[in-house]
Protein backbone atom coordinates (compact mmCIF):
# COMPACT_ATOMS: atom_id res chain seq x y z
CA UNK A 1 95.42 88.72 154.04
CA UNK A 2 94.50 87.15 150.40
CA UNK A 3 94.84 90.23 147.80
CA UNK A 4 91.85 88.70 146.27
CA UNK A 5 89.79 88.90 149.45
CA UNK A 6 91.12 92.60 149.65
CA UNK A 7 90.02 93.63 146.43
CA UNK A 8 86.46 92.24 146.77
CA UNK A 9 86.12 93.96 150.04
CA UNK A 10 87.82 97.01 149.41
CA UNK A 11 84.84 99.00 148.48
CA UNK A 12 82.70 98.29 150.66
CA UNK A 13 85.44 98.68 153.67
CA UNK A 14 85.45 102.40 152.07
CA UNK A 15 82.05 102.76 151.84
CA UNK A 16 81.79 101.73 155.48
CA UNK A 17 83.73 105.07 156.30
CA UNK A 18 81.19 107.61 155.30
CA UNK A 19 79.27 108.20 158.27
CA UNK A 20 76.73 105.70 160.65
CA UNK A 21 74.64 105.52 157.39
CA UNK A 22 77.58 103.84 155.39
CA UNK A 23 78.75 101.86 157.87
CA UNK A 24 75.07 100.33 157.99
CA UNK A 25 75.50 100.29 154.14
CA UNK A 26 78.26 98.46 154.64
CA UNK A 27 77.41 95.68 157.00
CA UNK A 28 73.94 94.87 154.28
CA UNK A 29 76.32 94.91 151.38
CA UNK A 30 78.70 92.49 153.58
CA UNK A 31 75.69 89.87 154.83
CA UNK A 32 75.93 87.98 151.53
CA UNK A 33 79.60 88.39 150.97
CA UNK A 34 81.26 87.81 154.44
CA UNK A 35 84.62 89.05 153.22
CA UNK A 36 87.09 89.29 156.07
CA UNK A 37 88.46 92.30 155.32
CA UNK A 38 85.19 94.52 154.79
CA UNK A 39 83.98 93.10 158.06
CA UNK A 40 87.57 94.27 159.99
CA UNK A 41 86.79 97.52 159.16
CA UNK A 42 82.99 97.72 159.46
CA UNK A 43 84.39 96.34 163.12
CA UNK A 44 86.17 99.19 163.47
CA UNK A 45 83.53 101.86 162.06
CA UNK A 46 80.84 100.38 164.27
CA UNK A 47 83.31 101.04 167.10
CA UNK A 48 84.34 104.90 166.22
CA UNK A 49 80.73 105.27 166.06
CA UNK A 50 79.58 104.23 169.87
CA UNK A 51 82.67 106.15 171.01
CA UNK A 52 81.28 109.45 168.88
CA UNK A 53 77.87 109.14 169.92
CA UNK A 54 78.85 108.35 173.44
CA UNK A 55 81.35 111.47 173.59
CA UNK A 56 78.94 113.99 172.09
CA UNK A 57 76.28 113.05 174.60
CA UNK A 58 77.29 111.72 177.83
CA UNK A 59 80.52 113.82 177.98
CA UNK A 60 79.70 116.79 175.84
CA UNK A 61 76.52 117.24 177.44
CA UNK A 62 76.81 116.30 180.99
CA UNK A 63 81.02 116.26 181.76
CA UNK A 64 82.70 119.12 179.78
CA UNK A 65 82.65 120.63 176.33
CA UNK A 66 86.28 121.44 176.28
CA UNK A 67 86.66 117.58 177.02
CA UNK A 68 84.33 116.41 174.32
CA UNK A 69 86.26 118.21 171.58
CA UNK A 70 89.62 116.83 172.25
CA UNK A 71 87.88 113.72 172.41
CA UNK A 72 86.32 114.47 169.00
CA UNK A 73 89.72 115.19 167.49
CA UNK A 74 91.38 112.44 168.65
CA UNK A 75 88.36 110.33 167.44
CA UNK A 76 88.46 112.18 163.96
CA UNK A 77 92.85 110.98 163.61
CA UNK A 78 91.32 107.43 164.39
CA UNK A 79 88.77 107.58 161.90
CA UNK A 80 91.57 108.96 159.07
CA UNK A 81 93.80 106.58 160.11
CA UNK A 82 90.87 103.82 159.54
CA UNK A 83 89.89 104.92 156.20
CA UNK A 84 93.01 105.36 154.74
CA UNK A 85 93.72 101.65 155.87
CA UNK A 86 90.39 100.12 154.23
CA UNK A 87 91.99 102.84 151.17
CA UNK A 88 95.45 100.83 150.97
CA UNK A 89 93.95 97.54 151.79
CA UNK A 90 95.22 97.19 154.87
CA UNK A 91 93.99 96.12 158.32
CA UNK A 92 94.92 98.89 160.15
CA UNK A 93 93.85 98.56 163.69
CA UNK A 94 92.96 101.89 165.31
CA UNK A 95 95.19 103.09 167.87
CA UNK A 96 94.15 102.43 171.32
CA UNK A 97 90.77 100.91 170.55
CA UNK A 98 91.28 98.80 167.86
CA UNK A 99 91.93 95.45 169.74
CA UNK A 100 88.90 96.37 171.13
CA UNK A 101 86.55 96.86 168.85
CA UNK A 102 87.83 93.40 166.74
CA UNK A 103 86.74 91.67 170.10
CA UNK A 104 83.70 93.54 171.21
CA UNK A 105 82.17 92.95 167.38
CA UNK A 106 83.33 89.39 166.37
CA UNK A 107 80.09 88.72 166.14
CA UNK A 108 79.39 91.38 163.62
CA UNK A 109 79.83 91.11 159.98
């Protein structure tokens, strides 16, 4: 990727980090702009997201609480690992799920 392209889309990668809200934030900020990298990692936020909202209520709620935590922390290393990427300006695909999410959300941003 373009270090030019980075650095305009640096910030709002970042901002697209802190929380749903941000990522939301994030993908306005990025409707003008459509810089690559911002929209790899909105990708990716909109992706930790479903999985987080889908753990806390389908499996905390109805499967197992002991279940939905490990989930939770193994969703939280994801997320770290995702923000320090936008952070460096890199693309860091999230373990696992990253593919994923790049495919899932082409579409978006």
């Amino acid at each position: 990727m373009e270090n030019q392209t980075v650095n305009e889309g640096k910030t709002t990668a970042i901002i697209s980090y802190i929380t749903w809200i941000g990522t939301i934030i994030a993908f306005i900020m990025n409707n003008d702009k459509k810089n690559s990298f911002a929209a790899f990692h909105i990708r990716q936020m909109i992706g930790l997201s479903i999985f987080s909202l889908v753990n806390g209520f389908v499996i905390g709620m109805y499967v197992n609480n002991m279940l939905s935590g490990a989930i939770s922390f193994v969703l939280f290393v994801f997320w770290i690992i995702g923000f320090v990427g936008a952070l460096k300006g890199e693309e860091k695909k999230i373990p696992l799920l990253g593919d994923l999410f790049q495919d899932w959300f082409k579409g978006i941003a």
